[in-house]
Protein backbone atom coordinates (compact mmCIF):
# COMPACT_ATOMS: atom_id res chain seq x y z
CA UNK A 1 -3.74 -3.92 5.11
CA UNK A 2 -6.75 -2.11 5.03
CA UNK A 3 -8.68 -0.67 1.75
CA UNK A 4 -10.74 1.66 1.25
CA UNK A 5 -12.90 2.68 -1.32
CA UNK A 6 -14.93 6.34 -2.40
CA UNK A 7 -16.33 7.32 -5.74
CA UNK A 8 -13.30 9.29 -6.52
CA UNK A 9 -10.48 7.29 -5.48
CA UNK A 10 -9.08 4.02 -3.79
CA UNK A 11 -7.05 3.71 -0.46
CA UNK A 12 -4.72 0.89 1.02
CA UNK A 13 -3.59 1.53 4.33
CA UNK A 14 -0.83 -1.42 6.14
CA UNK A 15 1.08 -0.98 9.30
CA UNK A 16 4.64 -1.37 8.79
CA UNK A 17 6.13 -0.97 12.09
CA UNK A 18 10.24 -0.98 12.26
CA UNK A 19 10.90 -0.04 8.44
CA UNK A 20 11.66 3.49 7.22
CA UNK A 21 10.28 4.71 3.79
CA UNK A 22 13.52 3.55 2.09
CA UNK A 23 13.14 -0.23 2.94
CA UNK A 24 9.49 -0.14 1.24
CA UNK A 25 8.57 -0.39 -2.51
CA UNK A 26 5.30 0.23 -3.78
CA UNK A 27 4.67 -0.49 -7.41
CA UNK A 28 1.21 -0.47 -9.45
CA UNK A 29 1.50 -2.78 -12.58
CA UNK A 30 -1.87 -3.96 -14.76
CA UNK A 31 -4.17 -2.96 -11.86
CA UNK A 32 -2.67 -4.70 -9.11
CA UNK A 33 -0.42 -2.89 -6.34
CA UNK A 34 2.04 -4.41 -4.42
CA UNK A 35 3.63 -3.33 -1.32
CA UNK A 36 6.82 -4.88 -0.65
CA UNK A 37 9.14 -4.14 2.03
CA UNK A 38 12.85 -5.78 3.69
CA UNK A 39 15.08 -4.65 6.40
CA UNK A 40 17.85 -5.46 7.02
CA UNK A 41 19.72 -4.91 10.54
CA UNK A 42 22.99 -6.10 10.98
CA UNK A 43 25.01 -5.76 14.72
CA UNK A 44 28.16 -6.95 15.01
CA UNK A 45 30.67 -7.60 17.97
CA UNK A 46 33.90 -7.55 17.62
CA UNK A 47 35.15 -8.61 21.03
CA UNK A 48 33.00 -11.88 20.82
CA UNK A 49 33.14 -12.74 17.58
CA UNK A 50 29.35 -12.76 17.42
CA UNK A 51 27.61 -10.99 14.58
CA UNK A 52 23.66 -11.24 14.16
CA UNK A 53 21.47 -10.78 11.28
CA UNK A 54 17.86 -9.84 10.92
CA UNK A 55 15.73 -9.80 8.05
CA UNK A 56 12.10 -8.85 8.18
CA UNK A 57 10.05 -9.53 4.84
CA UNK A 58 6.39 -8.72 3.77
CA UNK A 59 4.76 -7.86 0.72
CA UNK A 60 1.08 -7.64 0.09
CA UNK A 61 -0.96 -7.42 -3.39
CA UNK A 62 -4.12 -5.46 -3.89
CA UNK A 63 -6.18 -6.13 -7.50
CA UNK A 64 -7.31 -2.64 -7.93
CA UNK A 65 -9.00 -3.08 -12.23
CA UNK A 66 -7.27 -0.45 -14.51
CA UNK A 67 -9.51 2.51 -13.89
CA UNK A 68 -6.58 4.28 -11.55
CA UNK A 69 -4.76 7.86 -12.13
CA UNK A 70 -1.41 6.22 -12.47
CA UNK A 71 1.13 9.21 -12.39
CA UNK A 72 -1.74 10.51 -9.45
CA UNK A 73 -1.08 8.12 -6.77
CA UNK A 74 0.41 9.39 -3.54
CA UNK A 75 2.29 6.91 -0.88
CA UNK A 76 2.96 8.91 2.21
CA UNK A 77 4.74 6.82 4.98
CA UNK A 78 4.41 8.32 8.22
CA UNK A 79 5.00 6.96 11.78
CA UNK A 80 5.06 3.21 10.59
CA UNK A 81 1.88 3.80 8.37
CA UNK A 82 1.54 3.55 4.36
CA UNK A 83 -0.92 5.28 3.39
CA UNK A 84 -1.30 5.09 -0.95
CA UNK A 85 -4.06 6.94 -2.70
CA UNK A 86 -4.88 6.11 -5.59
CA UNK A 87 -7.19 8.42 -7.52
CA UNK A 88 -9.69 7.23 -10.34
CA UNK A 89 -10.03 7.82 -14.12
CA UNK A 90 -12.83 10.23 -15.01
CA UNK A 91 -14.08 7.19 -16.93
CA UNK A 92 -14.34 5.17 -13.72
CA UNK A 93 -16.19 8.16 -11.52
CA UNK A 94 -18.36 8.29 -14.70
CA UNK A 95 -19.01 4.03 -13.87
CA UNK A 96 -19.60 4.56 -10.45
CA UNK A 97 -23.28 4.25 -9.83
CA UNK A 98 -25.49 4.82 -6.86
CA UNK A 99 -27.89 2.06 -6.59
CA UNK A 100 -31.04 2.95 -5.05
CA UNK A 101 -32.15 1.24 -1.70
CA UNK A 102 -35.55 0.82 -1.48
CA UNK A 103 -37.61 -0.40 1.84
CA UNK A 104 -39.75 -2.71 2.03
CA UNK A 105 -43.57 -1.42 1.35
């Protein structure tokens, strides 16, 4: 996964090729976000007697701190791509400070 960071908000990006939005679970607890996701593909033939299972598992955790817009965060999932924003508190755009870069003289 890929994150991102801005003075207004946070972003985690992860490919998850071969799941659809309703195999994935995204869940922001204490700071930390996790993206978890399963599928589950079942074929089965009858003739042979053969029946196959797949399972594909990941889940990845991001330790974000508290300063996050809870009921603001958006998880779009779009052509195998998760893409959650997660927007910061005032108090944390407030925190965010430019530090100056200074060349040498």
């Amino acid at each position: 996964g890929e994150f991102s960071e801005t003075d207004k908000e946070m972003g985690v990006t992860a490919k998850i090729p071969g799941l659809d939005e309703n195999d994935i679970e995204v869940m922001l607890e204490d700071g930390v976000l996790t993206l978890r996701g399963e599928k589950k593909a079942e074929t089965e033939d009858k003739d042979r007697q053969f029946s196959e299972r797949y399972y594909g598992r990941f889940e990845r955790r991001f330790s974000l701190g508290r300063e996050v817009e809870d009921d603001k965060v958006a998880a779009p999932f779009k052509n195998g791509v998760l893409t959650v924003t997660l927007p910061k508190t005032k108090k944390a755009q407030a925190n965010a400070r430019r530090i100056a870069i200074n060349g040498n003289k």
